[in-house]
PDB file of N, CA and C in Angstrom:
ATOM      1  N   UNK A   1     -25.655   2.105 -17.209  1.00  0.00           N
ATOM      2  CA  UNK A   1     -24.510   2.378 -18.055  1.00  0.00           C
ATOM      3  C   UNK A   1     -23.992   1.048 -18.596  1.00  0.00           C
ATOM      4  N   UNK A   2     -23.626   0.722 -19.911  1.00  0.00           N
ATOM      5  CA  UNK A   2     -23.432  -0.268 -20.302  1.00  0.00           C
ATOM      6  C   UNK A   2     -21.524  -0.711 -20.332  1.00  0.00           C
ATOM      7  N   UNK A   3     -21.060  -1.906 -20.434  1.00  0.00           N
ATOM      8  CA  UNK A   3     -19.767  -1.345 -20.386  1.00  0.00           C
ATOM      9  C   UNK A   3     -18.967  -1.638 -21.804  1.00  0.00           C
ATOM     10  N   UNK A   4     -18.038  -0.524 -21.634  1.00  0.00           N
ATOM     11  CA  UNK A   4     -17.408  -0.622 -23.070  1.00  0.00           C
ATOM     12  C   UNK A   4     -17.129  -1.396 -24.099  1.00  0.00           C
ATOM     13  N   UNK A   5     -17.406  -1.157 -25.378  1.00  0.00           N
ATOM     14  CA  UNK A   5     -17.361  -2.441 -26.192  1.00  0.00           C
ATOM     15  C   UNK A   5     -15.687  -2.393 -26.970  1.00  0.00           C
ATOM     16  N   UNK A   6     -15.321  -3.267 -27.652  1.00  0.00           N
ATOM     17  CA  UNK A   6     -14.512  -3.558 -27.809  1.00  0.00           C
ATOM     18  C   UNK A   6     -13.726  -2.744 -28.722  1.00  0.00           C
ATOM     19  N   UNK A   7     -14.468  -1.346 -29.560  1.00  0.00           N
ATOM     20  CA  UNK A   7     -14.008  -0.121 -30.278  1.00  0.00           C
ATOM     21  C   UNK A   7     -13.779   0.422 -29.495  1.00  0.00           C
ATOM     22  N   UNK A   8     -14.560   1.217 -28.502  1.00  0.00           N
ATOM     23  CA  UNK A   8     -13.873   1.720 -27.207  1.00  0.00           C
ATOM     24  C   UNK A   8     -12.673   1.615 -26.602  1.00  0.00           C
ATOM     25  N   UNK A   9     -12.230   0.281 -26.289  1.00  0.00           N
ATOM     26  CA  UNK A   9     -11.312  -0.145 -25.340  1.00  0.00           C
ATOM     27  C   UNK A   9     -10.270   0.476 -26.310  1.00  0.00           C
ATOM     28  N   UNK A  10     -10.495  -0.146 -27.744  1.00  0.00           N
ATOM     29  CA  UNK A  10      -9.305  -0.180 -28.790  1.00  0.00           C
ATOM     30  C   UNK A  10      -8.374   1.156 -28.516  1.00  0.00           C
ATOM     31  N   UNK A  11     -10.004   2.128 -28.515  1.00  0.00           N
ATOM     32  CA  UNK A  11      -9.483   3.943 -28.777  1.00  0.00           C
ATOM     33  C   UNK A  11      -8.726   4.366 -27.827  1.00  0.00           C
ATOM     34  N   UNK A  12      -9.457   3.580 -26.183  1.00  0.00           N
ATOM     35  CA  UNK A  12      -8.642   4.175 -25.414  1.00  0.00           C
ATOM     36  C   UNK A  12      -7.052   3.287 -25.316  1.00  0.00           C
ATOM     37  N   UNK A  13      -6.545   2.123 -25.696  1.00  0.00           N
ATOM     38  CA  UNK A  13      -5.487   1.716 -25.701  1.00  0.00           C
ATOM     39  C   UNK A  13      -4.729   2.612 -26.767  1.00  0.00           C
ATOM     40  N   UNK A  14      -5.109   2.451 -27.887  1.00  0.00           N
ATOM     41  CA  UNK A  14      -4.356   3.826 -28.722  1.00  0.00           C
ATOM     42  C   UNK A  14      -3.975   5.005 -27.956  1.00  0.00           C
ATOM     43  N   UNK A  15      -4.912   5.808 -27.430  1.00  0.00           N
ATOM     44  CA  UNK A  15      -4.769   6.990 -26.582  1.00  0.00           C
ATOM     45  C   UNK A  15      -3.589   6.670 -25.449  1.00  0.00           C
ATOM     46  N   UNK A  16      -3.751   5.486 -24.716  1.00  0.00           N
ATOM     47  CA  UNK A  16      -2.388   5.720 -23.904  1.00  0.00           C
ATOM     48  C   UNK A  16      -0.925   5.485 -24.430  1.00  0.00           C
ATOM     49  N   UNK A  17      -1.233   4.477 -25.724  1.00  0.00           N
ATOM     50  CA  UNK A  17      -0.081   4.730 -26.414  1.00  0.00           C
ATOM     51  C   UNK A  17       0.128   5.282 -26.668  1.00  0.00           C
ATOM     52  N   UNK A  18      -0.003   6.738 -27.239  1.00  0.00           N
ATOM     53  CA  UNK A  18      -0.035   7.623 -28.178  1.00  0.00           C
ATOM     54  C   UNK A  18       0.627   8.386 -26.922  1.00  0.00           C
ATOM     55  N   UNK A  19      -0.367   8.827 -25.487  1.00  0.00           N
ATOM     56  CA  UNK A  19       0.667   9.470 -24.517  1.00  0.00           C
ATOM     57  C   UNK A  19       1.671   9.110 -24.110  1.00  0.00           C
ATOM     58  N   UNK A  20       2.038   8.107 -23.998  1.00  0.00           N
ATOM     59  CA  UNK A  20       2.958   7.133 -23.013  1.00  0.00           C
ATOM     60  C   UNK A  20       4.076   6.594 -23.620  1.00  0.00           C
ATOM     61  N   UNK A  21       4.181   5.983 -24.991  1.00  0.00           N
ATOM     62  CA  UNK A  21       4.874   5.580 -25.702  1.00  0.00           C
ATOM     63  C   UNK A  21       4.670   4.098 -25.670  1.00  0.00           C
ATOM     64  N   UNK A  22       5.115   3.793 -26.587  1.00  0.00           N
ATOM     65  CA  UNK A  22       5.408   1.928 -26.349  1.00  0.00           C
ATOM     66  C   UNK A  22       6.739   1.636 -25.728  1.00  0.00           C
ATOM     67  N   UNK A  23       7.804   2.242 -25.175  1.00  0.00           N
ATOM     68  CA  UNK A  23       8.869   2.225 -24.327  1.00  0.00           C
ATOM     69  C   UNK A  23       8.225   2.061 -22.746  1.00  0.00           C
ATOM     70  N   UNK A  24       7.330   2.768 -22.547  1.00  0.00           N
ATOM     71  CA  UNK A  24       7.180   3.164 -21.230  1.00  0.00           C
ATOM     72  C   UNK A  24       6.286   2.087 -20.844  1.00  0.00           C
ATOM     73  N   UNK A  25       4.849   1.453 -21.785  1.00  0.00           N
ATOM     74  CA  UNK A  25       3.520   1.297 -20.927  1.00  0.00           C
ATOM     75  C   UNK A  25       4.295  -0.273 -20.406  1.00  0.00           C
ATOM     76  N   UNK A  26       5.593  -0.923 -20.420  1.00  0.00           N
ATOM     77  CA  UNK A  26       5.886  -1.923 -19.366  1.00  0.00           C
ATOM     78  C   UNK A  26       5.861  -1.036 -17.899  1.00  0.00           C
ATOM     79  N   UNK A  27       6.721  -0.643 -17.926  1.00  0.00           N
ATOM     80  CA  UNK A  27       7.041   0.246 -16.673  1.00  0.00           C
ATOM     81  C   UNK A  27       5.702   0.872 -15.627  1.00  0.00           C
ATOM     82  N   UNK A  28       4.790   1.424 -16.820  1.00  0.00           N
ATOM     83  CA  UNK A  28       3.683   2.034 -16.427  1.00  0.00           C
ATOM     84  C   UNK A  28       2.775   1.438 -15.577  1.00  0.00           C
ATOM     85  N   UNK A  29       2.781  -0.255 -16.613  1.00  0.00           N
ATOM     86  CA  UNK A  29       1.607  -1.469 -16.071  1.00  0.00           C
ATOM     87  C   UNK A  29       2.203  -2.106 -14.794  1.00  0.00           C
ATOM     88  N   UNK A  30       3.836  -2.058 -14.542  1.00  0.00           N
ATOM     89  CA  UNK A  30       4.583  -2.772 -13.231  1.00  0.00           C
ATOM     90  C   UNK A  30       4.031  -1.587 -12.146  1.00  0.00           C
ATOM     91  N   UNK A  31       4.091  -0.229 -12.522  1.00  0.00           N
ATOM     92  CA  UNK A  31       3.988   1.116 -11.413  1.00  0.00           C
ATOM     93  C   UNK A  31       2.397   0.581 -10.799  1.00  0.00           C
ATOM     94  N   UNK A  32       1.795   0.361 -11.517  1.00  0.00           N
ATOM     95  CA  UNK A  32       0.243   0.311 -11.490  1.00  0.00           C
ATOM     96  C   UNK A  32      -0.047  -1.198 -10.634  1.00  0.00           C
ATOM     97  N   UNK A  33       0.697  -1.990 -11.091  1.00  0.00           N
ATOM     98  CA  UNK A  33       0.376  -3.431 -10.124  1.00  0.00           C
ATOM     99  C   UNK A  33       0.926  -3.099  -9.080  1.00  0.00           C
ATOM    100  N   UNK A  34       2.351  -2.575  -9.064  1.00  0.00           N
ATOM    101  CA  UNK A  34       2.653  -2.190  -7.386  1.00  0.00           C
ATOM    102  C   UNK A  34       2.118  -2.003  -6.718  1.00  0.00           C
ATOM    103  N   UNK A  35       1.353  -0.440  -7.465  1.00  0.00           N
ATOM    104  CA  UNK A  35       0.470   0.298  -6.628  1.00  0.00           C
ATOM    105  C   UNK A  35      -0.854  -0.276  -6.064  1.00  0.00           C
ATOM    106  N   UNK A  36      -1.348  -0.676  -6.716  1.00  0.00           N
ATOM    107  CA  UNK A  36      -2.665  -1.509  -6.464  1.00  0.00           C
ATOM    108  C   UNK A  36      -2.277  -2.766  -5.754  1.00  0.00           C
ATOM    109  N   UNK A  37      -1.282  -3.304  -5.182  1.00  0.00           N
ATOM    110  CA  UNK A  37      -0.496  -4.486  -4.645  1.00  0.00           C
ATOM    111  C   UNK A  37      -0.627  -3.965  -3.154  1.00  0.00           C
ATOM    112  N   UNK A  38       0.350  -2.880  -3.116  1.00  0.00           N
ATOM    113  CA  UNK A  38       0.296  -2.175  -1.869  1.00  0.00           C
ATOM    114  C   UNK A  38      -1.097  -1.683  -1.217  1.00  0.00           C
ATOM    115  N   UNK A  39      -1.799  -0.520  -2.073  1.00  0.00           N
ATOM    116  CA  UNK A  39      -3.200  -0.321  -1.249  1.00  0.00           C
ATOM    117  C   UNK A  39      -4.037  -1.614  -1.254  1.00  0.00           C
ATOM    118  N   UNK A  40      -3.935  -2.872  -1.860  1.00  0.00           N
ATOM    119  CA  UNK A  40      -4.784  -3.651  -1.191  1.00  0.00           C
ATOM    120  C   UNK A  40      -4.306  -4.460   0.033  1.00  0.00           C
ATOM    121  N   UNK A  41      -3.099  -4.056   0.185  1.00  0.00           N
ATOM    122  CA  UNK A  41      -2.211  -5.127   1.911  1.00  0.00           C
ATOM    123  C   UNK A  41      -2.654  -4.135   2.409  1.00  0.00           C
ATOM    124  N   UNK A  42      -2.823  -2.807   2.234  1.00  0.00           N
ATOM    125  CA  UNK A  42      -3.206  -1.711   3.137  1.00  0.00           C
ATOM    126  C   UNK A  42      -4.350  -1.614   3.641  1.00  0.00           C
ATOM    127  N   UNK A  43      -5.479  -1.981   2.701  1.00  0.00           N
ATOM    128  CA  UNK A  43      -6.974  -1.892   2.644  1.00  0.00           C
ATOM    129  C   UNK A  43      -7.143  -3.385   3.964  1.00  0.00           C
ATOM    130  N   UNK A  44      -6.627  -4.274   3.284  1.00  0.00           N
ATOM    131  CA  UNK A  44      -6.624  -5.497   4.481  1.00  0.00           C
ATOM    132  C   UNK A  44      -6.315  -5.789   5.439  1.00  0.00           C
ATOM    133  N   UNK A  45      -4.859  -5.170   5.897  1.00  0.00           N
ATOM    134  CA  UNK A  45      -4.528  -4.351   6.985  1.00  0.00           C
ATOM    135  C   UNK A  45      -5.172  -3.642   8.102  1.00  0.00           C
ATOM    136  N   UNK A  46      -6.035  -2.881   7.701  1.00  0.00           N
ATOM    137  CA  UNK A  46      -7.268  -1.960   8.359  1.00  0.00           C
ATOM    138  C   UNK A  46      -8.219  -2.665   8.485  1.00  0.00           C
ATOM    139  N   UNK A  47      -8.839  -4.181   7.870  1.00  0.00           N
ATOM    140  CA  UNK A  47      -9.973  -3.944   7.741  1.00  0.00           C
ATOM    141  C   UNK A  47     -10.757  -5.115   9.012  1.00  0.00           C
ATOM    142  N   UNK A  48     -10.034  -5.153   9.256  1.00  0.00           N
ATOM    143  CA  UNK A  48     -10.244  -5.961  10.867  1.00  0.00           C
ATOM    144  C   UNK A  48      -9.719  -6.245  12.299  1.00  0.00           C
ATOM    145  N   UNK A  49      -9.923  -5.814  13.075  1.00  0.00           N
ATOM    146  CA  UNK A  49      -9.225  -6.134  14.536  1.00  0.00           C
ATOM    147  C   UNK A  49      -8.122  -7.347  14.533  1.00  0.00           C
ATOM    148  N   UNK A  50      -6.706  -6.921  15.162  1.00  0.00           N
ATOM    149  CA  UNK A  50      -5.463  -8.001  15.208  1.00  0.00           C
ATOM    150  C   UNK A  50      -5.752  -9.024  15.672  1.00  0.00           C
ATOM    151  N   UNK A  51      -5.274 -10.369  14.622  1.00  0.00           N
ATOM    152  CA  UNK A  51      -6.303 -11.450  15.096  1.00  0.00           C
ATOM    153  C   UNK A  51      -5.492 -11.694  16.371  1.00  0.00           C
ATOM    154  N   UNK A  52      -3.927 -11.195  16.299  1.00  0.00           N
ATOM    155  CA  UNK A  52      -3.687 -12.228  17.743  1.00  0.00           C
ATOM    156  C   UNK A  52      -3.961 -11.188  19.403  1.00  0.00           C
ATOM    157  N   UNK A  53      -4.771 -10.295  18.535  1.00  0.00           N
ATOM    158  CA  UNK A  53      -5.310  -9.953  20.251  1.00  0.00           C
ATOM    159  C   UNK A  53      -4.440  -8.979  20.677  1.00  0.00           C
ATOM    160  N   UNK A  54      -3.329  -8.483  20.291  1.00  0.00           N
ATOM    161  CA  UNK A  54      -2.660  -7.014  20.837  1.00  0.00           C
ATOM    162  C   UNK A  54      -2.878  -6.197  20.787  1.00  0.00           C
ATOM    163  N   UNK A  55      -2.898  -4.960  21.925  1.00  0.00           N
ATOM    164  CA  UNK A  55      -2.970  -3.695  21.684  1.00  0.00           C
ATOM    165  C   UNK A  55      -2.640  -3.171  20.669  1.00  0.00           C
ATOM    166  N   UNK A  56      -3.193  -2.018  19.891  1.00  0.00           N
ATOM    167  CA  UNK A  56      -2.499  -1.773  18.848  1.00  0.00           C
ATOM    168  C   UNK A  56      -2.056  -0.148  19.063  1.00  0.00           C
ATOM    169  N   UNK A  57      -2.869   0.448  20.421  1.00  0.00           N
ATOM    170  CA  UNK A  57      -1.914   1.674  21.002  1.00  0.00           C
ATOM    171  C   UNK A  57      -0.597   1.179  21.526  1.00  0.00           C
ATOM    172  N   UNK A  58      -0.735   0.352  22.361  1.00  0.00           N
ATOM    173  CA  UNK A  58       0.320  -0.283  22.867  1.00  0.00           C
ATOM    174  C   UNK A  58       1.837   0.079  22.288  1.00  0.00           C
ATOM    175  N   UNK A  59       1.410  -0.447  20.848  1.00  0.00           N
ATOM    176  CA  UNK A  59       2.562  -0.493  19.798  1.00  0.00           C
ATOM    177  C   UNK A  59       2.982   1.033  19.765  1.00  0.00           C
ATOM    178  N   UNK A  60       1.881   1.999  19.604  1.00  0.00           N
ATOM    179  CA  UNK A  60       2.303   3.471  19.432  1.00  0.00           C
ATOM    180  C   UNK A  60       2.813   4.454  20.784  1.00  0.00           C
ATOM    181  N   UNK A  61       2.167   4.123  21.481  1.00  0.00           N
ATOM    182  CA  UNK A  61       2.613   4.791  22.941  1.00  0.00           C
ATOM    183  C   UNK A  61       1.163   4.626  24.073  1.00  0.00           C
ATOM    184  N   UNK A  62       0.170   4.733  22.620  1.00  0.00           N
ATOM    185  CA  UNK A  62      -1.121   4.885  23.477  1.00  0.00           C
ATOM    186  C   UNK A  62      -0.945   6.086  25.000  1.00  0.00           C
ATOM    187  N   UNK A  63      -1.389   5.728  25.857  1.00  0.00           N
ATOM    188  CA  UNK A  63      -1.897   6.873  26.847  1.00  0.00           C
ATOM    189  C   UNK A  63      -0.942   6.864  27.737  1.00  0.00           C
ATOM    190  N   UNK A  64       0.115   6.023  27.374  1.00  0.00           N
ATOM    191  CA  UNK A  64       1.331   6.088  28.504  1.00  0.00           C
ATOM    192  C   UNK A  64       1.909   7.800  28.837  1.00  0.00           C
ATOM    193  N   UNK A  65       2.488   8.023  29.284  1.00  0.00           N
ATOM    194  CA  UNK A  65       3.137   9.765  29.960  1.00  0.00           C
ATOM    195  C   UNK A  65       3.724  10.197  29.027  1.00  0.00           C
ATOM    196  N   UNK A  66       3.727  11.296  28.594  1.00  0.00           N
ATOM    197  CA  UNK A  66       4.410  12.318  27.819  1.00  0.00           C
ATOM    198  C   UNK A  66       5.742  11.660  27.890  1.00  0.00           C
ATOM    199  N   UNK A  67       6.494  11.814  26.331  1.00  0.00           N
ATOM    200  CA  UNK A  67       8.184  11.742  26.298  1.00  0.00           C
ATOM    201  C   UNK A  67       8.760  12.940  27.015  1.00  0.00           C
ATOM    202  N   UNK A  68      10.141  12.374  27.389  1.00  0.00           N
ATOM    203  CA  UNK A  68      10.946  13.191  28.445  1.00  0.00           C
ATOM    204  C   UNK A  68      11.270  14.785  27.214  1.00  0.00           C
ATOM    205  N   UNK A  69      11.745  16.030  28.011  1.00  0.00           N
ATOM    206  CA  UNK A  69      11.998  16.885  27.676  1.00  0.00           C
ATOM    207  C   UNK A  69      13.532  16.175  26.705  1.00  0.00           C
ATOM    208  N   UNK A  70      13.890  16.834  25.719  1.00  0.00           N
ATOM    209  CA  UNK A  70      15.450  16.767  25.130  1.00  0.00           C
ATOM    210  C   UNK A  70      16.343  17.846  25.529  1.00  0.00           C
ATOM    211  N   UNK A  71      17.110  17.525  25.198  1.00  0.00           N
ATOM    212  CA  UNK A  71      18.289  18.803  26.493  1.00  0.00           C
ATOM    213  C   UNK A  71      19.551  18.901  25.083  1.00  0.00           C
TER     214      UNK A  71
END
């Protein structure tokens, strides 16, 4: 598959203008870096054992005893 040439790109930048408005696509492009900001601390987050060596059930409860009844 080859990748898009530079009529392409054009059509599809028209096309989101055309949905989106020219008011919005700031807002749109900040929503979009967020987003992609966050799932990659997330992606990196996961993607290797804690370097400093802690449990990481630990943190959650892991296999410790059932919580007490609430009354």
């Amino acid at each position: 598959m080859t990748p898009p040439g530079p009529t392409q790109l054009l059509i599809v930048l028209l096309a989101v203008v055309l949905l989106f408005g020219a008011r919005k696509l700031p807002d749109l492009a900040r929503s979009v870096g967020r987003s992609s900001r966050i799932l990659r601390a997330e992606l990196n987050a996961d993607a290797g054992p804690d370097p400093t060596g802690a449990d990481d059930d630990a943190d959650r409860g892991g296999n410790g005893p059932p919580p007490a009844p609430g009354r």
